[in-house]
Protein backbone atom coordinates (compact mmCIF):
# COMPACT_ATOMS: atom_id res chain seq x y z
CA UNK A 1 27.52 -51.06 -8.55
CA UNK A 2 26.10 -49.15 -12.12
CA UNK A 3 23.84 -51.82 -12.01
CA UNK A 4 22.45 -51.00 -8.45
CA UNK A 5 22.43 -47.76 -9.33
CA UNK A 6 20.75 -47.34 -12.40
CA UNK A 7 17.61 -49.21 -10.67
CA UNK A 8 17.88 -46.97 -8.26
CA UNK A 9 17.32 -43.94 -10.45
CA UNK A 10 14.68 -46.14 -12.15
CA UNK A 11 12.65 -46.94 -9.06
CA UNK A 12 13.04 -43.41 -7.51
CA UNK A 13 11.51 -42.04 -11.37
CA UNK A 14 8.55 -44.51 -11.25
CA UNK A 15 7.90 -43.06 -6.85
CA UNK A 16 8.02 -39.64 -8.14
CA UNK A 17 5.86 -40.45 -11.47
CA UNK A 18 3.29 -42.13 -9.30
CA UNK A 19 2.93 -39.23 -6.75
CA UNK A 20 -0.07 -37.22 -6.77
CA UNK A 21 0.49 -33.82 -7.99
CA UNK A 22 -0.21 -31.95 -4.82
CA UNK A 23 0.49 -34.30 -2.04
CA UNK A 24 -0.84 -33.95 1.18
CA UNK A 25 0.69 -31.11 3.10
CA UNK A 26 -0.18 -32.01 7.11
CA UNK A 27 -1.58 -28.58 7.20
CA UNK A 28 -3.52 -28.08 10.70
CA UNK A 29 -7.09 -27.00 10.50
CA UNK A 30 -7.26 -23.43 11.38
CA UNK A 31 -9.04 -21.46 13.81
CA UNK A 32 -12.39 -20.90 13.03
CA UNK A 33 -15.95 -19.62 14.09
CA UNK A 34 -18.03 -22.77 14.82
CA UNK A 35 -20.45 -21.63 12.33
CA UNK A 36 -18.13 -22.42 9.81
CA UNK A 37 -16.20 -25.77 11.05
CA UNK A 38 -15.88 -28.56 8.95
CA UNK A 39 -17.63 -31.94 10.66
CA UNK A 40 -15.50 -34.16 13.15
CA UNK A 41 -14.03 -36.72 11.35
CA UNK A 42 -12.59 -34.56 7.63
CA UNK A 43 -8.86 -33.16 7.87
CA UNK A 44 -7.26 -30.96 5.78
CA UNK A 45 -6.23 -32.70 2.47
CA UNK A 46 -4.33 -29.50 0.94
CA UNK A 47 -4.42 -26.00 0.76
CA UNK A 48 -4.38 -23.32 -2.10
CA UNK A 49 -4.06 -19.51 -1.92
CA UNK A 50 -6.32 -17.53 -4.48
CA UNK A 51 -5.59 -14.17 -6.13
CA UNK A 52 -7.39 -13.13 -8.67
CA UNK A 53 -11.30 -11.23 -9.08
CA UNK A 54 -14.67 -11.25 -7.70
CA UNK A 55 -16.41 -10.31 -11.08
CA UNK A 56 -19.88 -8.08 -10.49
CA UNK A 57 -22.57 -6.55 -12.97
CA UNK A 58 -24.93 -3.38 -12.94
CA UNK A 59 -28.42 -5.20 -13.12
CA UNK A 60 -32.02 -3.97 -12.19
CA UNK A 61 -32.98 -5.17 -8.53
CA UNK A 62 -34.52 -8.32 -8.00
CA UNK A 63 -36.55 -5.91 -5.35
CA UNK A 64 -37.29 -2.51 -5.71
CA UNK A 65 -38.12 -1.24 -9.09
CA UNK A 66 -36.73 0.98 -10.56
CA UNK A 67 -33.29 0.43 -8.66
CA UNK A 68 -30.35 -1.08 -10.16
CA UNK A 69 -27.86 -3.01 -7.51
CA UNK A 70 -24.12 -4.86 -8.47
CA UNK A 71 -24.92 -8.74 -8.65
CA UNK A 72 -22.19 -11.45 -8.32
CA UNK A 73 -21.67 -12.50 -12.09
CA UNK A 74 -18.49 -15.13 -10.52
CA UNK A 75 -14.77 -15.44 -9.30
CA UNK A 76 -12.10 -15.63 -12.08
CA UNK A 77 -8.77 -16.41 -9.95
CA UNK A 78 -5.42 -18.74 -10.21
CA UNK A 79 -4.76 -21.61 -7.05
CA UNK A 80 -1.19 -21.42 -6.08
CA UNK A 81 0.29 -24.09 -3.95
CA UNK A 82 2.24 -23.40 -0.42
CA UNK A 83 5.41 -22.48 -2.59
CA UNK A 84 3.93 -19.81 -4.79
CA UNK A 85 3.52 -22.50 -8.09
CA UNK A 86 0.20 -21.59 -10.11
CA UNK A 87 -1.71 -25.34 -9.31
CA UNK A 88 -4.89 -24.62 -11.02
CA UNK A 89 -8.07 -21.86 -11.37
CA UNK A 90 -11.24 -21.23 -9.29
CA UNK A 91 -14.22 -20.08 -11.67
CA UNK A 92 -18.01 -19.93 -11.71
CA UNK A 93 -19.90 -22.64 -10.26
CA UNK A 94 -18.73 -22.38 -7.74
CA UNK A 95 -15.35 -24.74 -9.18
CA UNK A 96 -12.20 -25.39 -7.89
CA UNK A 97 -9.82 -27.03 -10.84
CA UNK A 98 -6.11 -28.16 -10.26
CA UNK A 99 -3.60 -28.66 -12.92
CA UNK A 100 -4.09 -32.09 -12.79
CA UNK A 101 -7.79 -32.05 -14.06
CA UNK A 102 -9.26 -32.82 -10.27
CA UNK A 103 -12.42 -30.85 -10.32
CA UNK A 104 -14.54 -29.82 -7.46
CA UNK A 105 -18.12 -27.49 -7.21
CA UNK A 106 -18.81 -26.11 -4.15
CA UNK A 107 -22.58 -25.59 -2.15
CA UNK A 108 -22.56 -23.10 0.56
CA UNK A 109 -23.26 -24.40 3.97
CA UNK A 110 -22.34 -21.56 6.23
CA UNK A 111 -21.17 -17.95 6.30
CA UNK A 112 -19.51 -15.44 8.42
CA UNK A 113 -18.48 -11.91 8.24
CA UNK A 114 -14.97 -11.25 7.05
CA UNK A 115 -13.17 -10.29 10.27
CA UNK A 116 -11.33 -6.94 8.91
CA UNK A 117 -15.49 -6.29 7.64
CA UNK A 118 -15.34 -5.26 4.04
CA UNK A 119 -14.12 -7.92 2.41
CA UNK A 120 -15.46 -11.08 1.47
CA UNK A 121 -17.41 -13.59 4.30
CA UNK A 122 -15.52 -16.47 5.03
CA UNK A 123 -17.52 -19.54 3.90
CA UNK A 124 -17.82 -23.19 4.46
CA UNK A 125 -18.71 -25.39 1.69
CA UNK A 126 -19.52 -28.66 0.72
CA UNK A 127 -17.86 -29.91 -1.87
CA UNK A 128 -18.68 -32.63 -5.17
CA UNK A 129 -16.25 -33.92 -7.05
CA UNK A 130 -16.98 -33.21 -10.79
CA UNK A 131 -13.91 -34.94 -12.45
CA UNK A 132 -11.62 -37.07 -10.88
CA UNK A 133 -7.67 -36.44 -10.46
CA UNK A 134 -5.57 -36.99 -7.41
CA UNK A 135 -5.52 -33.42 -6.43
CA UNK A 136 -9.41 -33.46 -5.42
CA UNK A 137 -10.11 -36.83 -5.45
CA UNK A 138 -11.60 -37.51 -2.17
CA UNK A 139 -12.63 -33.83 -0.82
CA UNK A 140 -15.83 -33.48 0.88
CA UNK A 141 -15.55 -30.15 2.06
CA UNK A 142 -13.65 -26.81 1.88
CA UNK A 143 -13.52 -23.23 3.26
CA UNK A 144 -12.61 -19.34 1.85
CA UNK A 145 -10.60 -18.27 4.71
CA UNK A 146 -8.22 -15.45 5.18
CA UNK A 147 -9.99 -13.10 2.59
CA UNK A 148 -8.56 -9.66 1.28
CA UNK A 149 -11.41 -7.71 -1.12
CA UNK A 150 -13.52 -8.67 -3.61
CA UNK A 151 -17.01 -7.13 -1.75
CA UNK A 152 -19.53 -5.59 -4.37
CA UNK A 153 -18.07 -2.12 -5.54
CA UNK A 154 -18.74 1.12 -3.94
CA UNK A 155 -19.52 3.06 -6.97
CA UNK A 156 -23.41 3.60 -7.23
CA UNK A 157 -25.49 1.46 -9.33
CA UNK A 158 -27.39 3.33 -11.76
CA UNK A 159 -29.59 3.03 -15.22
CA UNK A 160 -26.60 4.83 -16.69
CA UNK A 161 -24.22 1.77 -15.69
CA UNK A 162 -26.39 -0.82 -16.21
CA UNK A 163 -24.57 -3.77 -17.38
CA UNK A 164 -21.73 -2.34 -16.71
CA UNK A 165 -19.24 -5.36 -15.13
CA UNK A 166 -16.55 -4.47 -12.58
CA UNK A 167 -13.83 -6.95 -11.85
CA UNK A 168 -12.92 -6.51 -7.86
CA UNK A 169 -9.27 -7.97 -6.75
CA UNK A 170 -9.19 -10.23 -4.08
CA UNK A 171 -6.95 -12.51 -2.22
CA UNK A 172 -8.23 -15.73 0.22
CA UNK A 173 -7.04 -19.42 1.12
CA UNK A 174 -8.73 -21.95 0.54
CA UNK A 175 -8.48 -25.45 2.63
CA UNK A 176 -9.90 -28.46 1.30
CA UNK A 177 -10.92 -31.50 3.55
CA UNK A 178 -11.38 -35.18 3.34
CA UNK A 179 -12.21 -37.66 5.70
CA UNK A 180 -9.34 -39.25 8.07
């Protein structure tokens, strides 16, 4: 009986050590504008919630002299996982990086307006893996969904703020895909 036992909790340690660190969740695609659907064929291989910032700068425009306009410097914001853990950070690139040392960079494919308007557009990406872990390992495409702030600010852009960098809160979820 100890005997069975203790291989037991020896064979239930070496399951749990070779588990990926996020496993798979099941999570259903959601609704989505067909702009912005991921290709027949990818399913949802997990999902992280972002809070954190939508960093912006005071810089001359690119377009009318003379005129200064807030430019997207890059997102600085922590991945939780489904139960509210911290699971990794999403920083310029655009790069996704779990705990686990998975890294993804995103290239936009598609965008729509944020339904609620003023915050950020919902976005469908593609998706190269960068360095390999479990957590991203096969992902070929992902989504901002559900976001909560983070536009440009509202302030005025001047000469007087010029390189002046705002950091502008928001919230989204992000679902990452791989094929079936």
């Amino acid at each position: 009986m100890k005997a069975t036992i203790q291989f037991i909790g020896t064979a239930l340690v070496a399951f749990m050590i070779g588990q990926p660190a996020f496993a798979h969740r099941n999570e259903p695609s959601p609704s989505v504008p067909a702009t912005i659907a991921v290709p027949a064929g990818y399913e949802v291989e997990v999902k992280f919630h972002a809070s954190g910032v939508q960093i912006y700068r005071c810089r001359p425009s690119a377009r009318i002299a003379a005129r200064f306009d807030w430019t997207f410097v890059a997102p600085d914001a922590t991945l939780f996982d489904g139960d509210g853990k911290a699971v990794g950070r999403h920083y310029a690139g655009p790069t996704w990086e779990a705990s686990d040392g998975s890294k993804v960079v995103g290239k936009e494919v598609a965008r729509v307006a944020a339904p609620n308007g003023s915050s950020l557009p919902w976005l469908l990406l593609t998706a190269t893996v960068v360095q390999t872990g479990e957590t991203f390992k096969r992902i070929g495409f992902l989504q901002r969904l559900h976001t909560n702030g983070g536009s440009a600010p509202t302030p005025v852009c001047t000469a007087d703020t010029a390189d002046v960098e705002v950091r502008v809160p928001y919230t989204a979820d992000y679902y990452f895909y791989s094929l079936r």
